[in-house]
N, C-alpha and C. Protein backbone atom coordinates (compact mmCIF):
# COMPACT_ATOMS: atom_id res chain seq x y z
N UNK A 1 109.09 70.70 37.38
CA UNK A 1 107.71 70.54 36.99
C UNK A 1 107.50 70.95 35.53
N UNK A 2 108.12 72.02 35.16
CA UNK A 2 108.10 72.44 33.46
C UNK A 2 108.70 71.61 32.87
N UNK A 3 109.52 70.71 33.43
CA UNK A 3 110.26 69.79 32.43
C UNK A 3 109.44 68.55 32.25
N UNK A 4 108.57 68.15 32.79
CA UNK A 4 107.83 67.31 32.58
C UNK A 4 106.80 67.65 31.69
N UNK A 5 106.40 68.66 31.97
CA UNK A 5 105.29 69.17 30.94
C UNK A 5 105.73 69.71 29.60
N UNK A 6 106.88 69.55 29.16
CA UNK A 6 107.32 70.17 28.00
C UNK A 6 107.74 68.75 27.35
N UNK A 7 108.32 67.78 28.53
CA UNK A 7 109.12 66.59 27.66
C UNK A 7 107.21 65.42 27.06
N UNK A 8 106.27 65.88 28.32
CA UNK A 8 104.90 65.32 27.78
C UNK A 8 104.07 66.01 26.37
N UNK A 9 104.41 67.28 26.17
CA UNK A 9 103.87 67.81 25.06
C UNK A 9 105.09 67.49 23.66
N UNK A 10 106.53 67.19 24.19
CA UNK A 10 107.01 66.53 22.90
C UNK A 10 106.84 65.31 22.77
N UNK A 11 106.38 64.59 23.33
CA UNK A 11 106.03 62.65 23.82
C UNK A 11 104.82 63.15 22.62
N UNK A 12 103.64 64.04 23.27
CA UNK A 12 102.29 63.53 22.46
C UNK A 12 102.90 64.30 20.72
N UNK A 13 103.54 65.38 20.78
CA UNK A 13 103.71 65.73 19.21
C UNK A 13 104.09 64.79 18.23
N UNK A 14 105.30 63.80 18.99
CA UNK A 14 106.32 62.86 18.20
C UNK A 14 105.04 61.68 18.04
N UNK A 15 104.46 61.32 18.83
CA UNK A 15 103.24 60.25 18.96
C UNK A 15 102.05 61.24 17.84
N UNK A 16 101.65 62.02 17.27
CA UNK A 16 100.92 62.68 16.49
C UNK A 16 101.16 62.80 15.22
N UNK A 17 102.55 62.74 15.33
CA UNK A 17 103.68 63.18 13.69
C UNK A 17 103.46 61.53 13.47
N UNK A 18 103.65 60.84 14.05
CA UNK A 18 104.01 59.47 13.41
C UNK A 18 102.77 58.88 12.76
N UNK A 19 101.75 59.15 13.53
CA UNK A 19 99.98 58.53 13.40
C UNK A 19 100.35 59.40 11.88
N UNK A 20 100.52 60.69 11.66
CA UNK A 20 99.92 61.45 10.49
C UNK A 20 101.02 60.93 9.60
N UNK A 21 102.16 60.75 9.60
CA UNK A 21 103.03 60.22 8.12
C UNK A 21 102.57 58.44 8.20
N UNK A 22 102.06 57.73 8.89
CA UNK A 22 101.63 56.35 9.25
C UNK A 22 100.15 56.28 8.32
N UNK A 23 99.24 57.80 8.36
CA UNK A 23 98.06 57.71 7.83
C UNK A 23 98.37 57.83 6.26
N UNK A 24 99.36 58.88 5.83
CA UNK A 24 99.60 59.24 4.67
C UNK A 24 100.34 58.19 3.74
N UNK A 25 101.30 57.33 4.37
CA UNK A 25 101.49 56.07 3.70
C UNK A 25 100.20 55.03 3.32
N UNK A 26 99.31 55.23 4.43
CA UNK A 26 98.39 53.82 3.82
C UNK A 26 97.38 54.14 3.29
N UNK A 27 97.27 55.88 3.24
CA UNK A 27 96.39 56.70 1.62
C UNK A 27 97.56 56.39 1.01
N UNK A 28 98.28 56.43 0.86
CA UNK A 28 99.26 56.65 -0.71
C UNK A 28 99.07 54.88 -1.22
N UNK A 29 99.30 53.91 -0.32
CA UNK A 29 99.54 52.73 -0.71
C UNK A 29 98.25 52.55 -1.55
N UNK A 30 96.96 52.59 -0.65
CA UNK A 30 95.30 52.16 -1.06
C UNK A 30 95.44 52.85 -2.58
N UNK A 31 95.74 54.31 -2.50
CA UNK A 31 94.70 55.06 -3.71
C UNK A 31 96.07 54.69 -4.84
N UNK A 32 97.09 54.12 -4.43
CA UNK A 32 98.16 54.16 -6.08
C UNK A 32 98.24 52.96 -6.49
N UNK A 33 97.26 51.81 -5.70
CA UNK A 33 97.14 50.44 -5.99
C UNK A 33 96.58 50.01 -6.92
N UNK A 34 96.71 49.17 -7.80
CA UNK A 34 96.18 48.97 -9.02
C UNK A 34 95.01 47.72 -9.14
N UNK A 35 94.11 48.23 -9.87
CA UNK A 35 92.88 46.73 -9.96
C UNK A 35 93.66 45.64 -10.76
N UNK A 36 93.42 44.52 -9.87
CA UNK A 36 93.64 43.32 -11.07
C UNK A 36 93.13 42.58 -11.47
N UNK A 37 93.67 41.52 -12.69
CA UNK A 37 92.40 41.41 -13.63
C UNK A 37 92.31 40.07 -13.70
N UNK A 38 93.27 39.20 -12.89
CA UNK A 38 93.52 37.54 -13.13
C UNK A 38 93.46 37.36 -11.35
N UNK A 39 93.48 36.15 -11.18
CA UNK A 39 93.92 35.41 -10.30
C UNK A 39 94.61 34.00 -10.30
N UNK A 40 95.22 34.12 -9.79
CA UNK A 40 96.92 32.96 -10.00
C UNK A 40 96.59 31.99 -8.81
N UNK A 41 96.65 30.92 -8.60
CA UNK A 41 96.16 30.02 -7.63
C UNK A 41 97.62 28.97 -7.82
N UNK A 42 97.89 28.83 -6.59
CA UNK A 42 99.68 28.23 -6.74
C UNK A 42 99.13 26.90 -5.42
N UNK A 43 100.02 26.16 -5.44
CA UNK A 43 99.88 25.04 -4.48
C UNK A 43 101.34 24.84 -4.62
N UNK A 44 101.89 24.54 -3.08
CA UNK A 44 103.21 24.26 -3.67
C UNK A 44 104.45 25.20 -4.39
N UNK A 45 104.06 26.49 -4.42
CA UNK A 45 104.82 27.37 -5.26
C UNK A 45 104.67 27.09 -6.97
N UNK A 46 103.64 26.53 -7.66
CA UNK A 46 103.28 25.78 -8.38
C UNK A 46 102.32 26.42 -8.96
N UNK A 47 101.89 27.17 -10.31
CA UNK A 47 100.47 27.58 -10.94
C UNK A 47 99.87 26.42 -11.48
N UNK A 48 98.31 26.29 -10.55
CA UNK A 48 97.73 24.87 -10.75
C UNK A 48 96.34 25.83 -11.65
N UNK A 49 96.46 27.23 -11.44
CA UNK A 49 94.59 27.55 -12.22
C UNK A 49 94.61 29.27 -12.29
N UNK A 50 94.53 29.46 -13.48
CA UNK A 50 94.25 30.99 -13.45
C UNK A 50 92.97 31.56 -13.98
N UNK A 51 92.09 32.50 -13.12
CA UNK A 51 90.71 32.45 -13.82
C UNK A 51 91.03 34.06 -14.11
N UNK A 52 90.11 34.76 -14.41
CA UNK A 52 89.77 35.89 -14.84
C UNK A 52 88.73 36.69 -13.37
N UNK A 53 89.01 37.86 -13.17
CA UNK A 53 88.05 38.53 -12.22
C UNK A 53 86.95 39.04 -12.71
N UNK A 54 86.81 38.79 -14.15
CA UNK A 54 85.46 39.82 -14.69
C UNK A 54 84.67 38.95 -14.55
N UNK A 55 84.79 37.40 -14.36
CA UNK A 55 83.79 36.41 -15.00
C UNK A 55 83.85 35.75 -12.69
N UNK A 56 82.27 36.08 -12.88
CA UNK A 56 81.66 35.73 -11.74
C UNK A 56 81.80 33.96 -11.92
N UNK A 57 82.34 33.35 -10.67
CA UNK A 57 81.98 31.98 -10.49
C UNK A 57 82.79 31.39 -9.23
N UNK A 58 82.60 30.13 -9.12
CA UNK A 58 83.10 29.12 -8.15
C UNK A 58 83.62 28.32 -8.68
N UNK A 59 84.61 27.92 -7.98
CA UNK A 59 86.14 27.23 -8.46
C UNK A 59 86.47 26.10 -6.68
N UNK A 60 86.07 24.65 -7.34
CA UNK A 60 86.48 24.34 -6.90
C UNK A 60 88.50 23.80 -6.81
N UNK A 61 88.79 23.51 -5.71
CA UNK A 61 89.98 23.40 -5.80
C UNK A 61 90.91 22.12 -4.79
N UNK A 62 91.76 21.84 -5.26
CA UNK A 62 92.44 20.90 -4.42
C UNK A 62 91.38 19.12 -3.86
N UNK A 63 90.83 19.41 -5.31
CA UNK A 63 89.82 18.10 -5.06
C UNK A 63 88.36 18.69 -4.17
N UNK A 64 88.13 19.69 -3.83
CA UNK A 64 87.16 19.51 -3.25
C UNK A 64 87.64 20.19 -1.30
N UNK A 65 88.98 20.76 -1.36
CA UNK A 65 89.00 20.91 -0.46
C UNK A 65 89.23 22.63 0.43
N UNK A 66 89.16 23.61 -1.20
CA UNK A 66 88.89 25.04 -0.92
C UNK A 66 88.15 25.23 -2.23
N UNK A 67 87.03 25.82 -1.95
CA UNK A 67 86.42 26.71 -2.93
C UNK A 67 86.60 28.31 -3.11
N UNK A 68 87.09 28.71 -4.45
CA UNK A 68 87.26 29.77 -4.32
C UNK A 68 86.41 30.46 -5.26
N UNK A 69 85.67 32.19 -4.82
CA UNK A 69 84.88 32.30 -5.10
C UNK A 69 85.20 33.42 -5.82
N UNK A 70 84.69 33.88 -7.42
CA UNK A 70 85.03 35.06 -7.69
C UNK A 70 83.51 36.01 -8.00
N UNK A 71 83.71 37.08 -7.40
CA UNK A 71 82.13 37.84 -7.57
C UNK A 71 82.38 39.40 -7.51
N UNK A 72 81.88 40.05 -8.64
CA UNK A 72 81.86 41.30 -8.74
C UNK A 72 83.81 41.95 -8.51
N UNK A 73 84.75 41.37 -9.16
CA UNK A 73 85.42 41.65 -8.97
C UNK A 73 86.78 41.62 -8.18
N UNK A 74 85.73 40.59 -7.01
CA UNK A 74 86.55 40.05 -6.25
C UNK A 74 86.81 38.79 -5.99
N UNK A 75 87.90 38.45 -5.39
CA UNK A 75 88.27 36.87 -4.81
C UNK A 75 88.07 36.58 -3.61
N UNK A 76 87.82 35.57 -3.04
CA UNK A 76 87.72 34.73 -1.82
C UNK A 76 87.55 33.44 -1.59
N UNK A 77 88.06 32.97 -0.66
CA UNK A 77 88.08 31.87 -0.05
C UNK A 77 86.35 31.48 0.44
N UNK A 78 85.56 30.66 -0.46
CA UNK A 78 84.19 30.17 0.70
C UNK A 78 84.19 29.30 1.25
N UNK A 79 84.86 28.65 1.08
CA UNK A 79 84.71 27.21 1.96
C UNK A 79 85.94 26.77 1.91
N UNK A 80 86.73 26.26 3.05
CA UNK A 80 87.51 25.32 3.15
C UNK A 80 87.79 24.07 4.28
N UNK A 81 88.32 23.34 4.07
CA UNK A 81 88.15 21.87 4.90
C UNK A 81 89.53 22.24 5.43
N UNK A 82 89.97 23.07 6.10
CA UNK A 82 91.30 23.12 7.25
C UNK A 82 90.79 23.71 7.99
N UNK A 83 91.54 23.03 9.62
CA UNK A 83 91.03 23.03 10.69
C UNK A 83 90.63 24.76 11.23
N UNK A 84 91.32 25.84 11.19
CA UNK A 84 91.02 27.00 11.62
C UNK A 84 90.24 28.14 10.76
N UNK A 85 90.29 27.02 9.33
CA UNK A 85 89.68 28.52 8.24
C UNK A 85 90.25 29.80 8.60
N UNK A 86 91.28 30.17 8.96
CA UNK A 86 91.81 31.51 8.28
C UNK A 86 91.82 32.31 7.10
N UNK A 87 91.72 31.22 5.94
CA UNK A 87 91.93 31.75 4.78
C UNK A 87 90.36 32.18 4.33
N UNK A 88 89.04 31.71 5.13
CA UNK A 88 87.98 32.05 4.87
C UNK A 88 87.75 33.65 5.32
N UNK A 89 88.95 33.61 6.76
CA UNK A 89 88.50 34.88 6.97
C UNK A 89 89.29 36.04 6.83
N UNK A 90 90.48 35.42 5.52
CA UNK A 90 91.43 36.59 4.99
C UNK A 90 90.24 37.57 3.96
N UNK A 91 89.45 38.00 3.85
CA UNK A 91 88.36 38.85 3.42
C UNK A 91 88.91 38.55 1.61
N UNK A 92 88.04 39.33 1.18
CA UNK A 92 88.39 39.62 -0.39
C UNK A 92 89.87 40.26 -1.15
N UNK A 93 89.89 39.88 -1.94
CA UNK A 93 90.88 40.71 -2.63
C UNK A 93 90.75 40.96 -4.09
N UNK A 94 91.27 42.31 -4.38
CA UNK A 94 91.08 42.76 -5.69
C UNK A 94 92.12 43.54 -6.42
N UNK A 95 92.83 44.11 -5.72
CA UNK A 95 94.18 44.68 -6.17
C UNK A 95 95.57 43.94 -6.36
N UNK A 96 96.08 44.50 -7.07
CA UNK A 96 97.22 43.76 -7.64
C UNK A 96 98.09 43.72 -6.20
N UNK A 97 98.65 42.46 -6.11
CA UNK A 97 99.31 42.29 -4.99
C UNK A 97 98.84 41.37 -4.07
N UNK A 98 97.53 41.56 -3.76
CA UNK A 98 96.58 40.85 -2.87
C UNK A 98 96.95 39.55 -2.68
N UNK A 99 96.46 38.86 -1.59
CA UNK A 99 97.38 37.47 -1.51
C UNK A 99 96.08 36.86 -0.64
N UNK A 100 95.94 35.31 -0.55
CA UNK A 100 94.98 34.59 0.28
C UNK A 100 95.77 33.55 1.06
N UNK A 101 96.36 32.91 1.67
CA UNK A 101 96.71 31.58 2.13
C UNK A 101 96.01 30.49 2.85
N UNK A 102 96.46 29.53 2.38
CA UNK A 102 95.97 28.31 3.46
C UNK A 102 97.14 27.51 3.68
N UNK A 103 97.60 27.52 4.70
CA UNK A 103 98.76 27.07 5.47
C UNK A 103 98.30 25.14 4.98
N UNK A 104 97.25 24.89 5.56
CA UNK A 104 97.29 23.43 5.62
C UNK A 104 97.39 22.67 4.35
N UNK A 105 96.91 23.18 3.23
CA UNK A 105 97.29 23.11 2.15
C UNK A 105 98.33 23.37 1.37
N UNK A 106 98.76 24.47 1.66
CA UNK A 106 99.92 25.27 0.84
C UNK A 106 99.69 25.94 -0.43
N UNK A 107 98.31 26.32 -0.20
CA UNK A 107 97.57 27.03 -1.33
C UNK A 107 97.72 28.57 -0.91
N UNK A 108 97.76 29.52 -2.09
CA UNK A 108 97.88 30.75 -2.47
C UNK A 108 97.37 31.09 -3.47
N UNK A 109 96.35 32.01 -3.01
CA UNK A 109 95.57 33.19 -4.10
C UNK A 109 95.97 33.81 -4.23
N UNK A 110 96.68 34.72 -5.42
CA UNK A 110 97.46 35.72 -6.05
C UNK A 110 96.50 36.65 -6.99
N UNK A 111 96.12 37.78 -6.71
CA UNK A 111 95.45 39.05 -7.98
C UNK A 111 97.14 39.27 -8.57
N UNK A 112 96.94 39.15 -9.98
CA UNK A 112 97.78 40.34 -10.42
C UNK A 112 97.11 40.54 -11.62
């Protein structure tokens, strides 16, 4: 009976240690991440448009078939004509690294 209750209090410690070095990686990742200041728009593995993040606007793209939106800093996807819109609901991005896709296209939003 003690062995159960000792091997359950090292089960929840090892399950506690991991959550807390699991939390401390994705503070370290967020707060050492860097703002960026362009956005790179690729089709194809291909740079088809690079705008600036300071300058608020709408960008159409691929003829008319993703609009991408830049506001206060950030990027996003507002509209697109593929069937599941995923990439509408990959949220904003603003840090270097950040990425958007649209599979049906083969379009990629890049911050760096």
């Amino acid at each position: 009976m003690k062995k159960k209750k000792n091997n359950a209090r090292r089960d929840l410690l090892l399950i506690l240690s991991l959550l807390a070095v699991g939390l401390v990686l994705i503070l370290t990742v967020r707060l050492t991440a860097k703002e960026g200041t362009r956005v790179t728009v690729s089709v194809d593995n291909k740079t088809v448009a690079e705008y600036p993040l300071s300058v608020d606007g709408e960008f159409s793209l691929l003829g008319g078939k993703n609009v991408l939106a830049i506001k206060d800093g950030e990027a996003y996807i507002k509209e697109s004509l593929c069937p599941d819109h995923l990439c509408e609901r990959m949220g904003r991005i603003r840090q270097s690294g950040g990425r958007i896709v649209c599979l049906p296209h083969r379009l990629t939003v890049k911050v760096s």
